[in-house]
N, C-alpha and C. Protein backbone atom coordinates (compact mmCIF):
# COMPACT_ATOMS: atom_id res chain seq x y z
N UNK A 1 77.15 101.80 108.77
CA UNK A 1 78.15 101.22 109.64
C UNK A 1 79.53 101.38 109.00
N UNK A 2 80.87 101.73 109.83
CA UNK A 2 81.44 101.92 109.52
C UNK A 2 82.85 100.87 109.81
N UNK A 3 83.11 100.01 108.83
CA UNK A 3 83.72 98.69 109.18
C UNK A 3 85.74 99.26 109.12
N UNK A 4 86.10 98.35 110.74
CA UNK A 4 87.47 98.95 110.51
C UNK A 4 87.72 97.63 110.03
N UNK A 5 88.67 97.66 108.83
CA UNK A 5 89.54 96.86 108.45
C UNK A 5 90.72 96.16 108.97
N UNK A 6 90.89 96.94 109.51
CA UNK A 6 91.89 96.16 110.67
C UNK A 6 92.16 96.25 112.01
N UNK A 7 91.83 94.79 112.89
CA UNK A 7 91.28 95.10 113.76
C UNK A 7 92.64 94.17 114.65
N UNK A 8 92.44 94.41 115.91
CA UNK A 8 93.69 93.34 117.23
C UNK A 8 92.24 93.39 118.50
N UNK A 9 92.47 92.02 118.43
CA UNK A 9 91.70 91.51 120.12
C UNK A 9 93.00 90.64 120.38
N UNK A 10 93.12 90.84 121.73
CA UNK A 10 93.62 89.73 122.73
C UNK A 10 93.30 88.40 122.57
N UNK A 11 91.97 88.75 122.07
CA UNK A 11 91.41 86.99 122.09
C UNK A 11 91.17 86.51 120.54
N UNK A 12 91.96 87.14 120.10
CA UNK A 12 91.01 86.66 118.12
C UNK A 12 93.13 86.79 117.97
N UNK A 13 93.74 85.64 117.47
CA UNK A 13 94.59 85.72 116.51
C UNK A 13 96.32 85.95 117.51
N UNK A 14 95.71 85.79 118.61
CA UNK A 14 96.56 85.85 119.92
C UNK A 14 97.04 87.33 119.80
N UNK A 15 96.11 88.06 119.69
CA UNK A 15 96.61 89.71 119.42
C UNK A 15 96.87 90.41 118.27
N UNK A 16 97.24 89.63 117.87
CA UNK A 16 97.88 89.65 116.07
C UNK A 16 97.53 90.76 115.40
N UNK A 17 97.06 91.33 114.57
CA UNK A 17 96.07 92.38 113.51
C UNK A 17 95.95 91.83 112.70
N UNK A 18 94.46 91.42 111.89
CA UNK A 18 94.07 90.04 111.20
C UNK A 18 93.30 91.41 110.25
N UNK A 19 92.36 91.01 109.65
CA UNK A 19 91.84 91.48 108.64
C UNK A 19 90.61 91.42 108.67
N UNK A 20 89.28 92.57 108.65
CA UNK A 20 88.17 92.07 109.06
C UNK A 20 87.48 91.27 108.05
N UNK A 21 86.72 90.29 109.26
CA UNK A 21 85.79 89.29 108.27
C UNK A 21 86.85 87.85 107.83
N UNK A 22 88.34 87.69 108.23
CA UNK A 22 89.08 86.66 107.93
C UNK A 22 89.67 86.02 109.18
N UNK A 23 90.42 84.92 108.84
CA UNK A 23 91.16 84.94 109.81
C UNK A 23 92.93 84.85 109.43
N UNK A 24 92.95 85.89 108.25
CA UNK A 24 94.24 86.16 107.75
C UNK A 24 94.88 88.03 108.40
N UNK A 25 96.38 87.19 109.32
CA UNK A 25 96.75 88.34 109.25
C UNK A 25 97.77 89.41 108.65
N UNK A 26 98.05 90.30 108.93
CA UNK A 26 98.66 91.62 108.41
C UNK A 26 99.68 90.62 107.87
N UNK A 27 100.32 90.41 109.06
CA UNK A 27 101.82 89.97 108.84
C UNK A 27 101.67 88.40 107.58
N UNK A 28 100.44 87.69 107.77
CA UNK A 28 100.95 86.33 106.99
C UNK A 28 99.93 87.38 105.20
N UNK A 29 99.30 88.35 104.64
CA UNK A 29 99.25 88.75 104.23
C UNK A 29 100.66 90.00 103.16
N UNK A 30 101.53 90.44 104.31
CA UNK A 30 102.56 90.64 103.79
C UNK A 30 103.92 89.61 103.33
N UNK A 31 103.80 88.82 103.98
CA UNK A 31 104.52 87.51 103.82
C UNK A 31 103.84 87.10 102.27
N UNK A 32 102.88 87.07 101.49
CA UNK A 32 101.83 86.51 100.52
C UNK A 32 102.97 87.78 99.24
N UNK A 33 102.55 88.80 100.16
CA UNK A 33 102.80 89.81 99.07
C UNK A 33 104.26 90.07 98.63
N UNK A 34 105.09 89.64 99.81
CA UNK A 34 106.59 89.76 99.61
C UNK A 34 106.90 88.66 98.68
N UNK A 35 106.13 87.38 98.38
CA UNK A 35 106.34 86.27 97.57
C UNK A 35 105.67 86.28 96.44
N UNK A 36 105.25 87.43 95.75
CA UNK A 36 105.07 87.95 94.88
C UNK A 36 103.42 88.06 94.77
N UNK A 37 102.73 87.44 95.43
CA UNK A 37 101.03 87.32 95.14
C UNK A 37 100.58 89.07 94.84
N UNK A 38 99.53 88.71 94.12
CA UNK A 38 99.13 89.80 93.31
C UNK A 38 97.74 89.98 94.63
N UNK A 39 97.12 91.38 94.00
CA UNK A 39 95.83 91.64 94.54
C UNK A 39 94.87 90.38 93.81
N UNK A 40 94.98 90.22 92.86
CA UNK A 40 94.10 89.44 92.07
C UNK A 40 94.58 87.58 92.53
N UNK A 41 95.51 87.31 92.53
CA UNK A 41 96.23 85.70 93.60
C UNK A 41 95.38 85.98 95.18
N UNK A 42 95.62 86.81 95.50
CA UNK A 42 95.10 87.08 97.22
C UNK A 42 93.80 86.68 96.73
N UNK A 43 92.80 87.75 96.19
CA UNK A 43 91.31 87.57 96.61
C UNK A 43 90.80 86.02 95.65
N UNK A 44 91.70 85.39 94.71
CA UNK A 44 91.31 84.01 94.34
C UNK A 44 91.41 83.35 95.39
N UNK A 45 92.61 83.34 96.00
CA UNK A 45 93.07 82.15 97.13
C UNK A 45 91.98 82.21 98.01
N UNK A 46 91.71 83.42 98.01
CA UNK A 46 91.04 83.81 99.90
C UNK A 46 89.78 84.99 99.55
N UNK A 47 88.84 84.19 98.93
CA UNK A 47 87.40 85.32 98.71
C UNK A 47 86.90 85.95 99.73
N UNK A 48 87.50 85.17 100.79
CA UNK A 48 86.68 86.36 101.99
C UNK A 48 87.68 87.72 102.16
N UNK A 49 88.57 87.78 101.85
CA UNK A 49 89.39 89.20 101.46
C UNK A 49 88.39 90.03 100.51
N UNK A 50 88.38 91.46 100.59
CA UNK A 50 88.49 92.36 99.82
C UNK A 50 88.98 93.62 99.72
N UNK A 51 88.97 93.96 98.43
CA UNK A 51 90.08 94.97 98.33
C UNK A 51 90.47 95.94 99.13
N UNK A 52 89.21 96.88 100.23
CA UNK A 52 89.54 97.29 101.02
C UNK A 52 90.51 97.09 102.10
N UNK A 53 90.19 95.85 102.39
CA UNK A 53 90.47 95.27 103.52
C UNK A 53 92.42 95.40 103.51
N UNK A 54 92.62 94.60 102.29
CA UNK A 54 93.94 94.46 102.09
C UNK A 54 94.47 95.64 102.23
N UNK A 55 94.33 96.75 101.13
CA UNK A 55 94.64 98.03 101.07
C UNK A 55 94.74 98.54 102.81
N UNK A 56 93.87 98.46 103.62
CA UNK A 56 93.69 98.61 104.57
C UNK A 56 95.11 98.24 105.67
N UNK A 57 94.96 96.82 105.34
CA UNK A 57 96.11 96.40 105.58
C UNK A 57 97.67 96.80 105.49
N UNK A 58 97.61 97.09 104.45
CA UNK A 58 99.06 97.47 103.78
C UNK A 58 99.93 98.67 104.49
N UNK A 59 98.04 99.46 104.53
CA UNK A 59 98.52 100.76 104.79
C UNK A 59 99.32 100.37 106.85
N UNK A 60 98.26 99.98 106.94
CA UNK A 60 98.79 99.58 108.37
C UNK A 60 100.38 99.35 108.90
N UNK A 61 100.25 98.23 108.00
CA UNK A 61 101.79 98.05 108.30
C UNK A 61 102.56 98.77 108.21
N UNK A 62 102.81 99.89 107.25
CA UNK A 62 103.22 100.79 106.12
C UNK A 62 103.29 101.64 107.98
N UNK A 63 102.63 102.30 108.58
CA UNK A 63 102.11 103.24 109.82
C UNK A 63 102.92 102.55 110.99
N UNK A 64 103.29 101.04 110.36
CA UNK A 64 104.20 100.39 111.85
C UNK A 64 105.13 99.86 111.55
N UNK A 65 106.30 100.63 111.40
CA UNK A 65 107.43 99.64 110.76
C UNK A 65 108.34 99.38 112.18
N UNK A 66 107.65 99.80 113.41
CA UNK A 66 108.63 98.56 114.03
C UNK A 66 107.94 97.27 113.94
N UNK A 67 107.16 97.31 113.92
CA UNK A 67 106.41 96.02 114.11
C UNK A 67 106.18 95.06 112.78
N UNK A 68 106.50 95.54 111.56
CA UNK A 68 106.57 94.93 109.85
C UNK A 68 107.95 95.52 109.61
N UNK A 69 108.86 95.87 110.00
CA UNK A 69 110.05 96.44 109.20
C UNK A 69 110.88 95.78 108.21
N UNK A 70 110.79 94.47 108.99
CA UNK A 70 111.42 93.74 107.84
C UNK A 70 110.41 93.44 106.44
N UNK A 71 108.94 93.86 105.79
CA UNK A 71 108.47 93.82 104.87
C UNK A 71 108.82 95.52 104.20
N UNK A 72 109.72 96.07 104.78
CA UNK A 72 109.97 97.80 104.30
C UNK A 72 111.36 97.12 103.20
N UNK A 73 111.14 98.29 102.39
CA UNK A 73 112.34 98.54 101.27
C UNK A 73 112.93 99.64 102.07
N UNK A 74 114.28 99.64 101.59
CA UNK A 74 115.14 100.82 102.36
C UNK A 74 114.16 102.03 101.35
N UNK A 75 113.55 102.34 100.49
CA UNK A 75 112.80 103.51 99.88
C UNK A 75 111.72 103.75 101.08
N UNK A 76 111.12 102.74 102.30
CA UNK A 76 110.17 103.02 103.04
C UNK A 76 108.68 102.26 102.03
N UNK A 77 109.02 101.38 101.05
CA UNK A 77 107.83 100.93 100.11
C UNK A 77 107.92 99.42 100.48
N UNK A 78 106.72 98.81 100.27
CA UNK A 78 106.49 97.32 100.97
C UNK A 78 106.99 96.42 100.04
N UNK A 79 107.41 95.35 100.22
CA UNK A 79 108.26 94.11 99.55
C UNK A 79 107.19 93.78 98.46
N UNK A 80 107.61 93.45 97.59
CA UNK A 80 106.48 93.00 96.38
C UNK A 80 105.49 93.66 95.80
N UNK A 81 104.37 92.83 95.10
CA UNK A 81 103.94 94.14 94.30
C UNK A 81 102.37 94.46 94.69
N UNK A 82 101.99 95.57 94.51
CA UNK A 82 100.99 96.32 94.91
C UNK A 82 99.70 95.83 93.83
N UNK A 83 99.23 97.40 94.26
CA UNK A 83 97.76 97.36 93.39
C UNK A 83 98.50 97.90 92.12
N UNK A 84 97.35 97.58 91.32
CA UNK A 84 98.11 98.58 89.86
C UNK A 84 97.18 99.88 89.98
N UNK A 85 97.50 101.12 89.02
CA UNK A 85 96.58 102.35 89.22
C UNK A 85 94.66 101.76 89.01
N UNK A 86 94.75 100.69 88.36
CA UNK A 86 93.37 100.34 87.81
C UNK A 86 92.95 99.72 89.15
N UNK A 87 93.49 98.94 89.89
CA UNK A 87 92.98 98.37 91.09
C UNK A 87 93.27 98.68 92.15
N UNK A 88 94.05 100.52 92.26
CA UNK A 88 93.23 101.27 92.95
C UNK A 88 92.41 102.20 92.93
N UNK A 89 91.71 102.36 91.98
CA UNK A 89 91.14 103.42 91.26
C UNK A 89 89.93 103.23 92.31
N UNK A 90 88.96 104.01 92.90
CA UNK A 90 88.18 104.38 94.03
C UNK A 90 88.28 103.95 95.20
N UNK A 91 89.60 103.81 95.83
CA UNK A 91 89.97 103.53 97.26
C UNK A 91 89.35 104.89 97.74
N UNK A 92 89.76 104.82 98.97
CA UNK A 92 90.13 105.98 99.85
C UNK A 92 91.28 107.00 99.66
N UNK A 93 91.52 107.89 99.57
CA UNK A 93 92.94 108.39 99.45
C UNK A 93 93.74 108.36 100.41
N UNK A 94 93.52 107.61 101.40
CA UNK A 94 94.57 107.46 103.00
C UNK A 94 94.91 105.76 102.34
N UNK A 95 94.13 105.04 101.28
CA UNK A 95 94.37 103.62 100.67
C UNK A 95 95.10 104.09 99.26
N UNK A 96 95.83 105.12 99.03
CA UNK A 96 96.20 104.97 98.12
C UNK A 96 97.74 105.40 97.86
N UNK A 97 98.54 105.17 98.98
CA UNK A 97 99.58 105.67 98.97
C UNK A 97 100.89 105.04 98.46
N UNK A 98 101.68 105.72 97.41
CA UNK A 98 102.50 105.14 96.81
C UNK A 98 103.50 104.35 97.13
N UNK A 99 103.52 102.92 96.70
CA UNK A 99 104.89 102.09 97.45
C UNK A 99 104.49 101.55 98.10
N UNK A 100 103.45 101.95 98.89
CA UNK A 100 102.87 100.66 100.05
C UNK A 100 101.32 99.74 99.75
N UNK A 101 100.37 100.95 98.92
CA UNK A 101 99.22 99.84 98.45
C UNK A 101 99.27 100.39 97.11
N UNK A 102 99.53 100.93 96.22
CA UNK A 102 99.73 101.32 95.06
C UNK A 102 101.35 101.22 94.21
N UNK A 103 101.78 100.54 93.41
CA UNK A 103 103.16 99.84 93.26
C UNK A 103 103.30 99.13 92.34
N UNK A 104 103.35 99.90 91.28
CA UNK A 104 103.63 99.07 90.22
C UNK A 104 104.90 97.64 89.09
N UNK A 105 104.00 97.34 88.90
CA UNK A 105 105.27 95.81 88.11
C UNK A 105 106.60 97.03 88.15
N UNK A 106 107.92 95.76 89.21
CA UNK A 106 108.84 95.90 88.81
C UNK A 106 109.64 95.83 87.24
């Protein structure tokens, strides 16, 4: 089975794009990350996250900047900080794109 990570119903989240398996979305996930939360703060706070998922996420937004623009850096890279190379080390390579889920300490 092949699980999408990020998913929009009409009826789950009033449309929103939430995260599969949560009921956290894109946007209150980038909001987390713009306030500095780490990959490792996210999946303490919220175990039903995983790493996919987020990554998943990121990338998403990253694909819709009318709709997240204000979480964009004028570079086109997402507010706050990412994965480090170690915690993305066996993503996907469509999950591993620089600045948006991969982003290292300022």
């Amino acid at each position: 089975m092949t699980i999408k990570w990020v998913q929009a119903d009409p009826l789950v989240m009033n449309g929103e794009p939430f995260c599969y398996g949560t009921r956290l979305t894109v946007r209150q996930l980038l909001e987390l990350r713009r306030n500095g939360y780490t990959l490792t703060e996210l999946i303490k706070d919220h175990p039903e996250l995983r790493r996919m998922g987020v990554a998943a996420a990121w990338t998403y937004a990253a694909a819709n900047p009318d709709r997240y623009g204000e979480f964009l850096e004028a570079d086109g890279s997402l507010a706050g900080p990412g994965y480090t190379e170690a915690e993305a080390a066996g993503l996907p390579e469509q999950y591993r794109r620089p600045g948006v889920v991969v982003k290292p300490p300022a």
